[in-house]
PDB file of N, CA and C in Angstrom:
ATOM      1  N   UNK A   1     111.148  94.257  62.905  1.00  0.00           N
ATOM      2  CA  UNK A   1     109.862  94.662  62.422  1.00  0.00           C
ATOM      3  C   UNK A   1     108.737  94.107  63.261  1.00  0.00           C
ATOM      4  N   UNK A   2     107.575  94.745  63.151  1.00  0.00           N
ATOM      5  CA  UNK A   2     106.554  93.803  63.378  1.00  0.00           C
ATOM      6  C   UNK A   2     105.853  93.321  62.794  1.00  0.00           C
ATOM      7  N   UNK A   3     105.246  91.889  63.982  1.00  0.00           N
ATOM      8  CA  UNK A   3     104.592  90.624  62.998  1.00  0.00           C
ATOM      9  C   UNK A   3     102.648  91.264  63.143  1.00  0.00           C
ATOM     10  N   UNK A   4     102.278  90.911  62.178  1.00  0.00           N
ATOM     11  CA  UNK A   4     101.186  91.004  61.972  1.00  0.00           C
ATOM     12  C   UNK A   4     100.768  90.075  61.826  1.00  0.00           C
ATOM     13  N   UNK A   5      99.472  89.462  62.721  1.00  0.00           N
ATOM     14  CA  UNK A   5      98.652  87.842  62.729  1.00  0.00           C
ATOM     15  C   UNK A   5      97.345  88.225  61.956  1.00  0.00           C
ATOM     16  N   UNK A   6      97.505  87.670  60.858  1.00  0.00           N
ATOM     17  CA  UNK A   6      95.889  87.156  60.438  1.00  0.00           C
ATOM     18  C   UNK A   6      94.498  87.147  60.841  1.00  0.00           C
ATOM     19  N   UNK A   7      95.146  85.919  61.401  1.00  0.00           N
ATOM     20  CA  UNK A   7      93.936  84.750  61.774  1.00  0.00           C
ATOM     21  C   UNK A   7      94.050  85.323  63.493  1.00  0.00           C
ATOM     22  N   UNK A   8      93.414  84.557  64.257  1.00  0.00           N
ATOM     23  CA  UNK A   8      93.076  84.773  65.832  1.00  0.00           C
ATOM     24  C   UNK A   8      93.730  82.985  66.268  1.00  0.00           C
ATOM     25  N   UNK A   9      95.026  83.488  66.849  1.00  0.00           N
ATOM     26  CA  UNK A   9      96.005  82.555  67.448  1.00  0.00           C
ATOM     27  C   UNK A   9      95.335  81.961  69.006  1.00  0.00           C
ATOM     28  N   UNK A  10      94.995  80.759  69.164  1.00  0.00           N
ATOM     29  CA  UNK A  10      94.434  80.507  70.187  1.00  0.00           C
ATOM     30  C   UNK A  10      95.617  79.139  70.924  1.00  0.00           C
ATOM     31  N   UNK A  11      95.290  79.552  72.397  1.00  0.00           N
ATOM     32  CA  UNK A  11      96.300  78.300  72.818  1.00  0.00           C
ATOM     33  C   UNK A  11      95.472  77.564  73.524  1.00  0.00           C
ATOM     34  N   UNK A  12      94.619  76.150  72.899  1.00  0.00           N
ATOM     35  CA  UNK A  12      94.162  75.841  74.384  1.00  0.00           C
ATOM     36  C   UNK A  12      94.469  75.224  75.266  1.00  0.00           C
ATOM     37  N   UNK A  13      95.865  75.161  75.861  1.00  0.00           N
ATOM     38  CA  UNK A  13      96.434  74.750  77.307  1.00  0.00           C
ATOM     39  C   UNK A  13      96.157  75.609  78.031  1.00  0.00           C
ATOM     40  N   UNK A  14      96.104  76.888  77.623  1.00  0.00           N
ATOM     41  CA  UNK A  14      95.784  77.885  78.405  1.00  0.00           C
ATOM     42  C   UNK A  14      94.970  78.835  78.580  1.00  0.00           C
ATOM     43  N   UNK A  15      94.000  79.022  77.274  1.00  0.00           N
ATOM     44  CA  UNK A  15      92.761  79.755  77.247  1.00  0.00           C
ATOM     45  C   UNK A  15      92.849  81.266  76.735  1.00  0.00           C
ATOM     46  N   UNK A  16      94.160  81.313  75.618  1.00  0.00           N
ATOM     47  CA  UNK A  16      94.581  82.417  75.883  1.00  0.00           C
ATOM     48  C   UNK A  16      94.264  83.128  74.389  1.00  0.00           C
ATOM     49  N   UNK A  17      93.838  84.145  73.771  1.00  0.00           N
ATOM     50  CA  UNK A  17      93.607  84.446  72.730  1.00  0.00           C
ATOM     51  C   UNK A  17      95.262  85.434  72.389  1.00  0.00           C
ATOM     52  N   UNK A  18      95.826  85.088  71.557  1.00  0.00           N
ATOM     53  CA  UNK A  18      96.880  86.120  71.651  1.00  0.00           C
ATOM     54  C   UNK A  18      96.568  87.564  70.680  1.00  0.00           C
ATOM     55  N   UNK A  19      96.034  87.079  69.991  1.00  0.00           N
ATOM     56  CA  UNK A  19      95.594  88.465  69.274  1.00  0.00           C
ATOM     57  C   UNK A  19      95.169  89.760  70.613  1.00  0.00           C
ATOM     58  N   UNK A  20      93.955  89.454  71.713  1.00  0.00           N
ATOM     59  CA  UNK A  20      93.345  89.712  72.455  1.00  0.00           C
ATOM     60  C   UNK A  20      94.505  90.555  73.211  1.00  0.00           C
ATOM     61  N   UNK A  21      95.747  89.797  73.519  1.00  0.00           N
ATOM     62  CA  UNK A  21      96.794  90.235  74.749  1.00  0.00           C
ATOM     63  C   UNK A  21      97.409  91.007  73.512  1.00  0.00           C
ATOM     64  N   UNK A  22      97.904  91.119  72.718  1.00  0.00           N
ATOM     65  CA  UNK A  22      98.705  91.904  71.715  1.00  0.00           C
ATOM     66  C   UNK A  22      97.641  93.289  71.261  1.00  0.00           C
ATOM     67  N   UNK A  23      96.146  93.321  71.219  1.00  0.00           N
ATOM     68  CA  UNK A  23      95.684  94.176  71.021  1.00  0.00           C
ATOM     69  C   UNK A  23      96.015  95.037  72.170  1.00  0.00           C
ATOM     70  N   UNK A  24      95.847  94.336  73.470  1.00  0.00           N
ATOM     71  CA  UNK A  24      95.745  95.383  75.003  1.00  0.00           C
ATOM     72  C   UNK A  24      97.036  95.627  75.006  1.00  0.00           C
ATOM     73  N   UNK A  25      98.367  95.252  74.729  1.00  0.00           N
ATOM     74  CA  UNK A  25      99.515  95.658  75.033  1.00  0.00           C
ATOM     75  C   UNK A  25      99.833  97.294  74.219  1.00  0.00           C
ATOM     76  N   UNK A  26      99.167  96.983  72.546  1.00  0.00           N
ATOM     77  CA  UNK A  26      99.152  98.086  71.942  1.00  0.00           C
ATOM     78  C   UNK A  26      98.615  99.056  72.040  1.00  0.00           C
ATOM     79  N   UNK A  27      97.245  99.373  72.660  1.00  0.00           N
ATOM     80  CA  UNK A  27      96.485  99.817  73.252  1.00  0.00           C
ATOM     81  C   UNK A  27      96.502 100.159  74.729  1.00  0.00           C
ATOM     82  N   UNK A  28      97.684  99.691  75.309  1.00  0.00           N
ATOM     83  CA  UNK A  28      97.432 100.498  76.685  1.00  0.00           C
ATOM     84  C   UNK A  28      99.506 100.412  76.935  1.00  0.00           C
ATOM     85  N   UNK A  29      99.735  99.981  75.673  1.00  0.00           N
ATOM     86  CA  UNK A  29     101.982 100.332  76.664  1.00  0.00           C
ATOM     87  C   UNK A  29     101.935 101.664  77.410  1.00  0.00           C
ATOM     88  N   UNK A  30     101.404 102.935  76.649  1.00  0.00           N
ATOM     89  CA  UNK A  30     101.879 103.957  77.681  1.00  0.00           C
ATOM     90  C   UNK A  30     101.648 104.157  78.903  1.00  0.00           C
ATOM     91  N   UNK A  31     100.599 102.967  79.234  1.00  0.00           N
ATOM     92  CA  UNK A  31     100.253 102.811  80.739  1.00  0.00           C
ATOM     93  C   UNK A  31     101.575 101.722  81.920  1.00  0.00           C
ATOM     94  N   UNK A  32     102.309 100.959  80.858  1.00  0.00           N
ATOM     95  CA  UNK A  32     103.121 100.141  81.368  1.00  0.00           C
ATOM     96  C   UNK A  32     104.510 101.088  81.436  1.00  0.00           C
ATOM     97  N   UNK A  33     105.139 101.962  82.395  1.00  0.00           N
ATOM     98  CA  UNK A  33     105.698 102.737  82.169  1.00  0.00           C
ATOM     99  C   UNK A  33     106.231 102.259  83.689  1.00  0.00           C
ATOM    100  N   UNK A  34     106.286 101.508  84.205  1.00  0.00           N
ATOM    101  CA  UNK A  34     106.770 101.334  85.555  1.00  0.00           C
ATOM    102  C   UNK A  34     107.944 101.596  85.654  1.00  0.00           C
ATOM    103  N   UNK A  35     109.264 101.610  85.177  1.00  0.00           N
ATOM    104  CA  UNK A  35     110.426 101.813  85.520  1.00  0.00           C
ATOM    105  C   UNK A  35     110.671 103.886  85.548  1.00  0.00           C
ATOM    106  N   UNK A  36     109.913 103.990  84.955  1.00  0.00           N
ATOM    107  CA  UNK A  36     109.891 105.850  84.913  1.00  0.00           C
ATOM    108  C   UNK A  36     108.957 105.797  86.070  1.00  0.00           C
ATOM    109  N   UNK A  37     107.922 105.344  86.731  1.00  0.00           N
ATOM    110  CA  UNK A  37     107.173 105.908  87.400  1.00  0.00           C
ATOM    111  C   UNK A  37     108.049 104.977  89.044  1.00  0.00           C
ATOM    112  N   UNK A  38     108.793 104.178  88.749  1.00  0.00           N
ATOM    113  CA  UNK A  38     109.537 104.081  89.909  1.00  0.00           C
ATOM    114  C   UNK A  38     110.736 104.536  90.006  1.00  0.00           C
ATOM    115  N   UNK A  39     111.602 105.341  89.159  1.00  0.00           N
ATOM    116  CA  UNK A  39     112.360 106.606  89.232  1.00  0.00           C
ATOM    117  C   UNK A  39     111.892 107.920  89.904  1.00  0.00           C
ATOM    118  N   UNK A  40     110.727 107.948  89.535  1.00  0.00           N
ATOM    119  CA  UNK A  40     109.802 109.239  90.103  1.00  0.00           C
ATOM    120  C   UNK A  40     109.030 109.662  91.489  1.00  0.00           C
ATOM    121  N   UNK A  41     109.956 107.855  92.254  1.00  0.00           N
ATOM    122  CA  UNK A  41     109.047 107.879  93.599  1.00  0.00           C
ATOM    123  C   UNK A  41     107.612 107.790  93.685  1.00  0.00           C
ATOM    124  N   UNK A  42     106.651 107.219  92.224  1.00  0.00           N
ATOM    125  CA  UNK A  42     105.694 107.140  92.193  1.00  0.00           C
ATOM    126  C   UNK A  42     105.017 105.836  92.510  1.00  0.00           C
ATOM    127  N   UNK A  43     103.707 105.501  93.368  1.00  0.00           N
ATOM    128  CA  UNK A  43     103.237 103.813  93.249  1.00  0.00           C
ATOM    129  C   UNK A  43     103.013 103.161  92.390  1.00  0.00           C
ATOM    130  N   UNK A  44     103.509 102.266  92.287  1.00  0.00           N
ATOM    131  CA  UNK A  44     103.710 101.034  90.826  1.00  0.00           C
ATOM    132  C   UNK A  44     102.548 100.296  91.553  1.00  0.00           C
ATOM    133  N   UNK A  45     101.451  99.623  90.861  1.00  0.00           N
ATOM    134  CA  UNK A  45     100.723  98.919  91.123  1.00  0.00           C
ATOM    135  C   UNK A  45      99.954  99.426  91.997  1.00  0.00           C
ATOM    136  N   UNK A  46      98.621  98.529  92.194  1.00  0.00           N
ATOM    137  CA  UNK A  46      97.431  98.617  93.422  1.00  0.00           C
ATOM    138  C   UNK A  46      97.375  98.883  94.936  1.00  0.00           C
ATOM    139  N   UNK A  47      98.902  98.255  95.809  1.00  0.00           N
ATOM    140  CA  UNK A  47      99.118  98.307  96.583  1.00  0.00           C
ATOM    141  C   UNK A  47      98.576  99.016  97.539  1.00  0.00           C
ATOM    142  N   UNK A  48      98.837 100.820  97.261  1.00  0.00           N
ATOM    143  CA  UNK A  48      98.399 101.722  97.864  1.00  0.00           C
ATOM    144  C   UNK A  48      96.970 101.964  97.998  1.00  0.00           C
ATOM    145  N   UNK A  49      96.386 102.021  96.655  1.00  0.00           N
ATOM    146  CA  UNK A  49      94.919 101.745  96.603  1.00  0.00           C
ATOM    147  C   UNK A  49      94.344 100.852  97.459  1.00  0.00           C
ATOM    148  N   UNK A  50      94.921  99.760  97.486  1.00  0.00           N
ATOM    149  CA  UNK A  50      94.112  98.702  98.420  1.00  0.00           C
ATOM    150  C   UNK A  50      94.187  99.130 100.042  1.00  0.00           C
ATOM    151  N   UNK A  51      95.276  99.047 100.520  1.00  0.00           N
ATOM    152  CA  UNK A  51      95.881  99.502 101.547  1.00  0.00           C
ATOM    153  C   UNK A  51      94.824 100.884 102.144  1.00  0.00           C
ATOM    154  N   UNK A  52      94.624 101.613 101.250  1.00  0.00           N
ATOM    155  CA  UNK A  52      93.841 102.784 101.653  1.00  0.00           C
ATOM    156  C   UNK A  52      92.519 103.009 101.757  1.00  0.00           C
ATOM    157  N   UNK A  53      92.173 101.803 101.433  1.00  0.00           N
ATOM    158  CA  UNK A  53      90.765 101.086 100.782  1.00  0.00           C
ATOM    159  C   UNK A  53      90.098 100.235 102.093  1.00  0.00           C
ATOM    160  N   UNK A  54      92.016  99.723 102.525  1.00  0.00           N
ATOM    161  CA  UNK A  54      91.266  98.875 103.609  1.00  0.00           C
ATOM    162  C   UNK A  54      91.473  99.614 105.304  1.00  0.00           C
ATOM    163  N   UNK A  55      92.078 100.724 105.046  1.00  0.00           N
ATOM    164  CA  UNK A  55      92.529 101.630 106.169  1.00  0.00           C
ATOM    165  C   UNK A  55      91.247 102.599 106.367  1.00  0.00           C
ATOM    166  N   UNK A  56      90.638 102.995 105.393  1.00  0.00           N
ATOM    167  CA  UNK A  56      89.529 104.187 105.043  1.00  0.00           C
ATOM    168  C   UNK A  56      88.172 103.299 104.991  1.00  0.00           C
ATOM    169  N   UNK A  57      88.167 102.101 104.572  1.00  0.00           N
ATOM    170  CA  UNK A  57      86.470 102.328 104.334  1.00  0.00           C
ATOM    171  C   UNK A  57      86.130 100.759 104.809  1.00  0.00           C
ATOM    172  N   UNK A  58      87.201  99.928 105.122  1.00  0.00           N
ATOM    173  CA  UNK A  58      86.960  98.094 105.654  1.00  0.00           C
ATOM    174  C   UNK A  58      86.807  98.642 106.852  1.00  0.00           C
ATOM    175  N   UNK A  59      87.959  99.012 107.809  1.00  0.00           N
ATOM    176  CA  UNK A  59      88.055  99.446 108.913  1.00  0.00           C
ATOM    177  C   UNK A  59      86.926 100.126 109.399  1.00  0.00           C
ATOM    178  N   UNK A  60      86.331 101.088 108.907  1.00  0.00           N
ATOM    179  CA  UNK A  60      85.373 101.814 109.962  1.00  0.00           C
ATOM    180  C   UNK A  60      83.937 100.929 109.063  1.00  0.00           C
ATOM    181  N   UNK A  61      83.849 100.602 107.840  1.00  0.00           N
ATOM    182  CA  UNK A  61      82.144 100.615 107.392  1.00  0.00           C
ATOM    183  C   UNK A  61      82.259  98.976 107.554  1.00  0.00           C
ATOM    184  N   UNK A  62      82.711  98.009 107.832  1.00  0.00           N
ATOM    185  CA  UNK A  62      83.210  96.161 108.287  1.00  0.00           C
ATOM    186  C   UNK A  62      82.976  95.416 109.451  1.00  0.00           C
ATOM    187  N   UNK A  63      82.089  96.607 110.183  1.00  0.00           N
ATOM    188  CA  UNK A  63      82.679  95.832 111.730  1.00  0.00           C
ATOM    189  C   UNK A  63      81.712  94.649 111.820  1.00  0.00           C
ATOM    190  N   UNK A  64      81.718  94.453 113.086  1.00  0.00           N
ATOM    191  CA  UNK A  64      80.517  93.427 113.125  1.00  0.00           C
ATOM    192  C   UNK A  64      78.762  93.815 113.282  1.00  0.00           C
ATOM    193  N   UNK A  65      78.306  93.451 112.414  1.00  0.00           N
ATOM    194  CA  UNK A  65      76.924  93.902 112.824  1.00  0.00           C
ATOM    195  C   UNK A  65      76.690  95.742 111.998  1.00  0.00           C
ATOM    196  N   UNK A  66      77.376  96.279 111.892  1.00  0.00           N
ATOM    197  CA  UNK A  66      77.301  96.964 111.083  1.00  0.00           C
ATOM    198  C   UNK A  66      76.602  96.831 109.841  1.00  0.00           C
ATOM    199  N   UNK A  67      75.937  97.817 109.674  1.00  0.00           N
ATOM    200  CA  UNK A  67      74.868  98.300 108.326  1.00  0.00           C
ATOM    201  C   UNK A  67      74.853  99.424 108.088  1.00  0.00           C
ATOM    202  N   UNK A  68      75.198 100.143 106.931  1.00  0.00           N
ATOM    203  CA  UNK A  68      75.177 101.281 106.533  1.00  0.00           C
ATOM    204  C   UNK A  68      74.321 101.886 105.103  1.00  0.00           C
ATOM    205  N   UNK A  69      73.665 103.049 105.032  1.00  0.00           N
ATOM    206  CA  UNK A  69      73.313 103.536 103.802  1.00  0.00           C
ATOM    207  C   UNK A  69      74.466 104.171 103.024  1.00  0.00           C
ATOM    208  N   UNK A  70      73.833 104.449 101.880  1.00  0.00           N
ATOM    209  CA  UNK A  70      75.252 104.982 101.116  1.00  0.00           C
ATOM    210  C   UNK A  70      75.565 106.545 101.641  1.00  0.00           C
ATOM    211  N   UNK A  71      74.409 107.379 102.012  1.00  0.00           N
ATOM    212  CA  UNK A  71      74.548 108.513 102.407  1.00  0.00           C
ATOM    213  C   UNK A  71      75.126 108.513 103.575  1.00  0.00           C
ATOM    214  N   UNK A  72      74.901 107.770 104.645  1.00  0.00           N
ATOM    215  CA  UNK A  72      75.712 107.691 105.716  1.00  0.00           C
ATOM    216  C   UNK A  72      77.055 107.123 105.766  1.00  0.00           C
ATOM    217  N   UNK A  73      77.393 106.254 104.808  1.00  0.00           N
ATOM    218  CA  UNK A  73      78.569 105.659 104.794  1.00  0.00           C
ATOM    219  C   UNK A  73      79.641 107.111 104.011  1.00  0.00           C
ATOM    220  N   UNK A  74      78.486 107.456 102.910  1.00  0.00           N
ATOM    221  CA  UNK A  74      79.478 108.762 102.422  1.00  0.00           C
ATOM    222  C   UNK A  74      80.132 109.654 103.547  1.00  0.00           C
ATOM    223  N   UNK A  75      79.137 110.184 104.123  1.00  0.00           N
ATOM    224  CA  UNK A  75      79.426 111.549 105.273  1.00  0.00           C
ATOM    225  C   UNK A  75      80.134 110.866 105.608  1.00  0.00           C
ATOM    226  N   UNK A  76      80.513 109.777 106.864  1.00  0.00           N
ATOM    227  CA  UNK A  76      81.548 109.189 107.337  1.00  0.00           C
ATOM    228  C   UNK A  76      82.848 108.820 106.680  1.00  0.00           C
ATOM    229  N   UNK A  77      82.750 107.972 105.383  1.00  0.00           N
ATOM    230  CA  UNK A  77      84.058 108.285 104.921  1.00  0.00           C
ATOM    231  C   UNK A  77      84.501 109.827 104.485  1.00  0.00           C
ATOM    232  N   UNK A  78      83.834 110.720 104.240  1.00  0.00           N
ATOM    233  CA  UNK A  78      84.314 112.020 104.019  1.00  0.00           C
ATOM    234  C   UNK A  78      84.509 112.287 105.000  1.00  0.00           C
ATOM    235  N   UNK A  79      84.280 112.280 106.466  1.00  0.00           N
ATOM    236  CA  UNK A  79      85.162 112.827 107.484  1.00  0.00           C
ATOM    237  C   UNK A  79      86.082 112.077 107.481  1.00  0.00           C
ATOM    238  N   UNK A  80      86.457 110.968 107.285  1.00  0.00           N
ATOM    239  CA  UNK A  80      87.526 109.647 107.881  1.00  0.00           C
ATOM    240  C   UNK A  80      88.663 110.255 106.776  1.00  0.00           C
ATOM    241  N   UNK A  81      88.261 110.925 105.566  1.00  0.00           N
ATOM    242  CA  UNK A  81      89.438 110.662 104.184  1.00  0.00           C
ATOM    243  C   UNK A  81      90.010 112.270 104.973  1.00  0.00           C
ATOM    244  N   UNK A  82      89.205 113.204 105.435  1.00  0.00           N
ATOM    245  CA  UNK A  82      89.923 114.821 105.671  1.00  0.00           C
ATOM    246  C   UNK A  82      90.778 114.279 107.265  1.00  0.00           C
ATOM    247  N   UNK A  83      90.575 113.397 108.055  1.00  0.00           N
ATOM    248  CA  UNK A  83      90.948 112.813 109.486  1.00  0.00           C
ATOM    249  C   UNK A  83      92.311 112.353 109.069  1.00  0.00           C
ATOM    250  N   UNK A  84      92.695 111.523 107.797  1.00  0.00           N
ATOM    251  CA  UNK A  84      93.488 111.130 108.128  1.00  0.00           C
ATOM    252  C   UNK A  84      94.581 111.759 106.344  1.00  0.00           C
ATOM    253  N   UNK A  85      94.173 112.578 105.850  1.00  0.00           N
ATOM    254  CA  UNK A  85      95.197 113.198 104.933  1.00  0.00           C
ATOM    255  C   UNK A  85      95.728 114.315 105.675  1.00  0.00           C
ATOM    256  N   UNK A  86      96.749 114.407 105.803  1.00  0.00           N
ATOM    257  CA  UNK A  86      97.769 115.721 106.696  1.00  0.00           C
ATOM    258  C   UNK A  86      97.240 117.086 105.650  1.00  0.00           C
ATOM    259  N   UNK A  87      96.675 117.908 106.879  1.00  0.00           N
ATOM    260  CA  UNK A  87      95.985 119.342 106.322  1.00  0.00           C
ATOM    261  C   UNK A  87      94.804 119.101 106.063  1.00  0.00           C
ATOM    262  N   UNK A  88      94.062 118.541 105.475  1.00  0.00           N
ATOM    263  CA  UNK A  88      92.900 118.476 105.112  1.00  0.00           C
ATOM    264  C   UNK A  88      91.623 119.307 106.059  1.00  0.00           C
ATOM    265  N   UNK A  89      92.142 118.397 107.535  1.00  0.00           N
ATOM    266  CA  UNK A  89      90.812 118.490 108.355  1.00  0.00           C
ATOM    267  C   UNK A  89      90.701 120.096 108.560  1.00  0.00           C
ATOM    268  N   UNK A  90      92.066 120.853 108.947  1.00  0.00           N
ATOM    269  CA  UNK A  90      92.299 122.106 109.110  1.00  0.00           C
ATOM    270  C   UNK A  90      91.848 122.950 107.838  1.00  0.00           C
ATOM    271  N   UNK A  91      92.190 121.963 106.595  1.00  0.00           N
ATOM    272  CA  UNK A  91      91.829 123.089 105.878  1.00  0.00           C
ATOM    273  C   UNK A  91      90.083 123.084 105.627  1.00  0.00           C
ATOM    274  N   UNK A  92      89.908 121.906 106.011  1.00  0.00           N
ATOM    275  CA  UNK A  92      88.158 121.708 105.856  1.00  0.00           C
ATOM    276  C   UNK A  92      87.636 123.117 107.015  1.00  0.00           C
ATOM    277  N   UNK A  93      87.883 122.552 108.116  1.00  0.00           N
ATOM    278  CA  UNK A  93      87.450 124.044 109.162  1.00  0.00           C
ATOM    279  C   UNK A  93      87.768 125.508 108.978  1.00  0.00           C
ATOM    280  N   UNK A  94      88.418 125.686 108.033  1.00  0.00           N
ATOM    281  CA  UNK A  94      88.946 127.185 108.194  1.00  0.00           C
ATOM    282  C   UNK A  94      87.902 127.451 106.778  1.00  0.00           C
ATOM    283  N   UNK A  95      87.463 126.377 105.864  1.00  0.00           N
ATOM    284  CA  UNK A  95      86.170 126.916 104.948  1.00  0.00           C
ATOM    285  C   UNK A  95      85.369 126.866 105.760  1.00  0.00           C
ATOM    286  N   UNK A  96      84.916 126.252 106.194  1.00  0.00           N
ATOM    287  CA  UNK A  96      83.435 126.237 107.244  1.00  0.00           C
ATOM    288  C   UNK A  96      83.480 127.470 107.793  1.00  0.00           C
ATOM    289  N   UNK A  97      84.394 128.063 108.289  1.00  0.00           N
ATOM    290  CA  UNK A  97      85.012 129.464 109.419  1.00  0.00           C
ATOM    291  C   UNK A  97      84.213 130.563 108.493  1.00  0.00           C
ATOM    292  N   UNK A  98      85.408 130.384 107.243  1.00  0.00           N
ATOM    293  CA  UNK A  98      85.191 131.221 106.623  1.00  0.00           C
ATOM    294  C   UNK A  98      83.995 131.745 105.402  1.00  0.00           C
ATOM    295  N   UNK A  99      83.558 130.577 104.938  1.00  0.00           N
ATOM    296  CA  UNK A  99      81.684 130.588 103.708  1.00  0.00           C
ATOM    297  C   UNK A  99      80.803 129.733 104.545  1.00  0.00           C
ATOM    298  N   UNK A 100      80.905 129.471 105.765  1.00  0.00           N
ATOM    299  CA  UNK A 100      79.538 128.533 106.611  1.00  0.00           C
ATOM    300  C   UNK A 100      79.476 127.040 106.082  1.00  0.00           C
ATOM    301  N   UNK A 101      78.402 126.820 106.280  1.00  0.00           N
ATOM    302  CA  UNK A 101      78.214 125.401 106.018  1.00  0.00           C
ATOM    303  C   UNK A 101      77.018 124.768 105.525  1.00  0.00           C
ATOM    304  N   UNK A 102      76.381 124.554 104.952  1.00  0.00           N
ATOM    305  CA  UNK A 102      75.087 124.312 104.420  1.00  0.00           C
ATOM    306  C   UNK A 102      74.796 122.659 104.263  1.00  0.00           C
ATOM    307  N   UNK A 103      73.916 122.064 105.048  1.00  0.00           N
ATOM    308  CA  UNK A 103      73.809 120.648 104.989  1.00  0.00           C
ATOM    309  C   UNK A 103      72.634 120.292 103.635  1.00  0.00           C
ATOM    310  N   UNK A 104      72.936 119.262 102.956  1.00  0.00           N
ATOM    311  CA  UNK A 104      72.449 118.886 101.834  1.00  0.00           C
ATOM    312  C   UNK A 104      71.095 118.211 102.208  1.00  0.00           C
ATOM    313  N   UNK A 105      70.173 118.705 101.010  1.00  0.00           N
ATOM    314  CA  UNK A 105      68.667 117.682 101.445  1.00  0.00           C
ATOM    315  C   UNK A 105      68.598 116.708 101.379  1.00  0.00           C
TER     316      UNK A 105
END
């Protein structure tokens, strides 16, 4: 069965509210699904995110002396994200080909 707590269980060796971690476990298990989503060939954890984070936007907007606006940093990572997803860039040019191109104010 399950236990149901009262009161608000506190540990202080460690700072830990357990009510707090038992609410988020109940509230987010269907997100903890890692053994199905690593059957599925899918990324478990941040890894990739970071990795792509630091391949796409450390790498080119990090260097030294570098300063960027957000509008300029956008346009640039939007070419950098169609540069380096397979198809993208091709399929970006063959819209341009085909409905033009209209630059934003």
């Amino acid at each position: 069965g399950r236990t149901s707590l009262n009161s608000s269980i506190y540990c202080p060796n460690r700072g830990v509210h357990f009510n707090d971690a038992i609410t988020y476990f109940q509230n987010h298990h269907h997100q903890m699904q890692d053994a199905e989503a690593w059957v599925r060939h899918l990324p478990i954890g941040s890894e990739v995110t970071e990795a792509g984070c630091k391949l796409i936007v450390k790498a080119r907007l990090c260097g030294a002396g570098m300063k960027w606006k957000e509008r300029g940093a956008g346009i640039v990572l939007s070419l950098r994200t169609l540069s380096y997803t397979q198809g993208r860039w091709q399929q970006f040019w063959s819209k341009v080909n085909r409905y033009g191109f209209t630059l934003p104010e």
